[in-house]
Protein backbone atom coordinates (compact mmCIF):
# COMPACT_ATOMS: atom_id res chain seq x y z
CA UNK A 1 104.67 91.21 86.28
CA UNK A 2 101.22 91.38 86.95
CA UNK A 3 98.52 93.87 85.29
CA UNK A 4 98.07 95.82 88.00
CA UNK A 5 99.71 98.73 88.27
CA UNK A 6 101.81 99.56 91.31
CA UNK A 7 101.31 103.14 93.47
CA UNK A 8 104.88 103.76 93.27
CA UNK A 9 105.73 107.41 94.87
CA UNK A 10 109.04 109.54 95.08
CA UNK A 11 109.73 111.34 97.91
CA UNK A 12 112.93 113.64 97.77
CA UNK A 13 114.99 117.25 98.56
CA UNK A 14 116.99 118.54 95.80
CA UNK A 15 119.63 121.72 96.89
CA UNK A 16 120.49 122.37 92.91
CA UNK A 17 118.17 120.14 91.09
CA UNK A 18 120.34 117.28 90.62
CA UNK A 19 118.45 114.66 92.84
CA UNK A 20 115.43 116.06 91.13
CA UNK A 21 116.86 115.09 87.69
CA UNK A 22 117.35 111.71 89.06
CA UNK A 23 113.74 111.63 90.56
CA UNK A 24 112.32 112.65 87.52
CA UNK A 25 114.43 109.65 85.64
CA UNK A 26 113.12 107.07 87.61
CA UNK A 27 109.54 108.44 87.69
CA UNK A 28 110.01 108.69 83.76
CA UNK A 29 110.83 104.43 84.21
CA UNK A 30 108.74 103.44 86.66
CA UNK A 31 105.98 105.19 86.55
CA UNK A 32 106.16 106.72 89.95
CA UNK A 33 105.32 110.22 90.99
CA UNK A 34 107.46 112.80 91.93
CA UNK A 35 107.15 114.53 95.54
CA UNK A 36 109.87 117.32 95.77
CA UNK A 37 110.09 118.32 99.38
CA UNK A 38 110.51 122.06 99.99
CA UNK A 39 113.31 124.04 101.55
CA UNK A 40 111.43 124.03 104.77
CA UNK A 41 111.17 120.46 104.62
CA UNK A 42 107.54 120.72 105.05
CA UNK A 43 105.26 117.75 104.11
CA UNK A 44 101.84 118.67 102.61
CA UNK A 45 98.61 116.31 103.90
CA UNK A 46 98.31 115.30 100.19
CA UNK A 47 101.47 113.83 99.96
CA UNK A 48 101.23 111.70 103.59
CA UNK A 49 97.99 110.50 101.98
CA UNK A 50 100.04 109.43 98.92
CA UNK A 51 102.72 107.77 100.75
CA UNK A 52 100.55 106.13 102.47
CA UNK A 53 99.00 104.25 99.77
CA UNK A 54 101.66 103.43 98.28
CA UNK A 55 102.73 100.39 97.29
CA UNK A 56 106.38 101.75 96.77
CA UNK A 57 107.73 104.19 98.17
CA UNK A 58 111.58 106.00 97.09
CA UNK A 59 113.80 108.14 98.91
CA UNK A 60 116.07 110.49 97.93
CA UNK A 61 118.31 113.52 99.00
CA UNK A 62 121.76 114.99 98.01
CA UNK A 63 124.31 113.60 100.29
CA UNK A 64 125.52 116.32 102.77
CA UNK A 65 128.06 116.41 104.98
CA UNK A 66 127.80 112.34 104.89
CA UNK A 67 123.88 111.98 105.28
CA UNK A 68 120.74 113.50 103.61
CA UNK A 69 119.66 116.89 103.53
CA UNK A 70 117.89 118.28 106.41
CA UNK A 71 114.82 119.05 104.41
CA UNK A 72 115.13 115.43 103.95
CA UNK A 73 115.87 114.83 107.69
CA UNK A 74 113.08 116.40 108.94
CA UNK A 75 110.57 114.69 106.42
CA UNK A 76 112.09 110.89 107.69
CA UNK A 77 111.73 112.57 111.56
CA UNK A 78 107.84 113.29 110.99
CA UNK A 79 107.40 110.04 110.11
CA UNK A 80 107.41 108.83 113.77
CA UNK A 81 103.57 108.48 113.44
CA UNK A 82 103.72 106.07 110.91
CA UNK A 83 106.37 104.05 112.42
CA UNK A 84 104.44 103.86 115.48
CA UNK A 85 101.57 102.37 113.58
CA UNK A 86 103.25 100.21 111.27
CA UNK A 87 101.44 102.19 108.20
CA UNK A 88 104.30 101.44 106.09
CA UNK A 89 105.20 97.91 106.89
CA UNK A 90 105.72 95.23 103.71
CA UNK A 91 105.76 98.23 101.54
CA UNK A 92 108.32 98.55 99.15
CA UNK A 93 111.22 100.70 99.55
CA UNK A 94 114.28 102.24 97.85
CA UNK A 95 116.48 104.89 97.62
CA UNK A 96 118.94 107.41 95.16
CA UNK A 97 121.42 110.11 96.30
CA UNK A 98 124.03 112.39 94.40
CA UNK A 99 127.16 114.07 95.55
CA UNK A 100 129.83 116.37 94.19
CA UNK A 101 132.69 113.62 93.94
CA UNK A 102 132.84 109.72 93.25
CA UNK A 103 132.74 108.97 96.56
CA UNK A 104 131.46 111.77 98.46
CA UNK A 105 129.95 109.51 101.51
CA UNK A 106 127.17 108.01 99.52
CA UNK A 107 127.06 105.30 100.70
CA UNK A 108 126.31 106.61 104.93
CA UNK A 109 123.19 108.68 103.03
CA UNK A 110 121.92 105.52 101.26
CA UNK A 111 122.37 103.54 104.82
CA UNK A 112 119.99 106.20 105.99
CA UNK A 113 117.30 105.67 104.09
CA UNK A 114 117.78 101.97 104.25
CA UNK A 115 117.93 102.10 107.90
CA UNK A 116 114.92 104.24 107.70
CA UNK A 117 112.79 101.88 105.43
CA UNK A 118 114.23 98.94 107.85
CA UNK A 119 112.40 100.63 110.67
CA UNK A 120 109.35 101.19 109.47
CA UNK A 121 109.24 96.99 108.56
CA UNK A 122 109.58 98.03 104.47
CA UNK A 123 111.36 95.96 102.39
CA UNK A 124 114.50 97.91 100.33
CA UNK A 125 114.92 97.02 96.91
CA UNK A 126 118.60 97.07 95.83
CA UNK A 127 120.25 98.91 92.61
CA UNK A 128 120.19 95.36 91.19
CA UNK A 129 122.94 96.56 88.47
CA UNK A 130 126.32 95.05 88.49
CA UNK A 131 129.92 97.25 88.22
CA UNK A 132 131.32 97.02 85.17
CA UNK A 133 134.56 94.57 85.51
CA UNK A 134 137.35 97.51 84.79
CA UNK A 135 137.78 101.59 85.37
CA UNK A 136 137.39 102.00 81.22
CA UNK A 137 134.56 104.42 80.55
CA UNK A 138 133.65 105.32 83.77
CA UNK A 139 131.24 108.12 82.57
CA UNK A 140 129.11 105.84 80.36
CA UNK A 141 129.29 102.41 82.59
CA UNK A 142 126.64 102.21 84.74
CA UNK A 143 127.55 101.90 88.33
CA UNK A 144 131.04 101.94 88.32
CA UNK A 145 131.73 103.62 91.57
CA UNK A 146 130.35 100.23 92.34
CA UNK A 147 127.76 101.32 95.04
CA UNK A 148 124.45 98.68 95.28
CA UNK A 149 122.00 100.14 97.51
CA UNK A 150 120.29 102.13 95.52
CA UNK A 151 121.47 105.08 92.34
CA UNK A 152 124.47 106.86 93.61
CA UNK A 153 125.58 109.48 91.16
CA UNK A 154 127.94 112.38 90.97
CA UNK A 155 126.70 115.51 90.45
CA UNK A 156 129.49 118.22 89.66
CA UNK A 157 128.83 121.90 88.14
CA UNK A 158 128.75 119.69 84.43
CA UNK A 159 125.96 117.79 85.30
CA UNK A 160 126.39 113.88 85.89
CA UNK A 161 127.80 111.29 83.97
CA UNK A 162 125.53 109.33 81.47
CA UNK A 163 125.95 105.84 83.21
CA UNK A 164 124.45 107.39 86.69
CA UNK A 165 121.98 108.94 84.78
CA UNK A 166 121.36 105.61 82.77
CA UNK A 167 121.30 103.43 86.13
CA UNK A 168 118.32 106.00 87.39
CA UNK A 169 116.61 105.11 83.72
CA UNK A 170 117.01 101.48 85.15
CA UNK A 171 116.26 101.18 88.67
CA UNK A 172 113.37 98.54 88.88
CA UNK A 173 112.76 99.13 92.38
């Protein structure tokens, strides 16, 4: 790993704090900053001038209805600028989501923000954790829903379960 330190910025909507939680994990990691989008889904100058020196930049939104938030929505639609100017190209990308059961369509919201990153030329950096080999312990085992592209965790009424929370610690993106 080289000395120098990487611009590494969060970008993400949280309805009842829990994808906040898990920003504020992987910031605590990686070093990153946190950018919580409001419940207009407004985007302040600051932060476009943030993401846009970035050398990393993360996504993340509760899963809704099988995609991201529309706070989060309209964020990834007033990029179009960018896109159109290839501001974000070779910059690195990935992505977290939470939902209210294992499954919950997770896995369409990370697509999103893959396919998002994918279109702006960024390069997505995967979970990189592998599912533990049996159901045993599912609230402790990291990944174990068994979802790669990025920290998928469930987020009931008792918070989440201490191996999504771990794999958020973890997530070397």
């Amino acid at each position: 790993m080289s000395d120098i330190a990487a611009k590494i910025e969060i970008v993400s909507y949280s309805g009842t704090g829990n994808t906040t939680a898990l920003a504020k994990l992987i910031a605590e990691t990686s070093g990153g900053r946190v950018w919580s989008l409001p419940h207009d889904g407004e985007t302040s100058d600051k932060m476009w001038e943030a993401l846009d020196a970035a050398d990393t930049i993360l996504f993340g939104s509760p899963t809704y209805m099988g995609g991201p938030a529309w706070q989060f929505k309209r964020f990834a639609d007033a990029t179009g600028d960018r896109w159109y100017n290839r501001q974000w190209q070779d910059t690195l990308a990935g992505g977290f989501t939470a939902s209210g059961s294992t499954n919950g369509d997770k896995g369409e919201c990370m697509s999103y923000f893959i396919t998002l990153a994918n279109q702006h030329g960024m390069i997505w950096a995967s979970l990189g954790q592998s599912s533990p080999p049996s159901r045993s312990n599912q609230d402790s085992a990291t990944i174990w829903s068994g979802g790669n592209g990025g920290v998928m965790a469930i987020a009931g009424r008792e918070g989440m379960p201490d191996g999504d929370l771990q794999s958020a610690r973890d997530y070397d993106a």
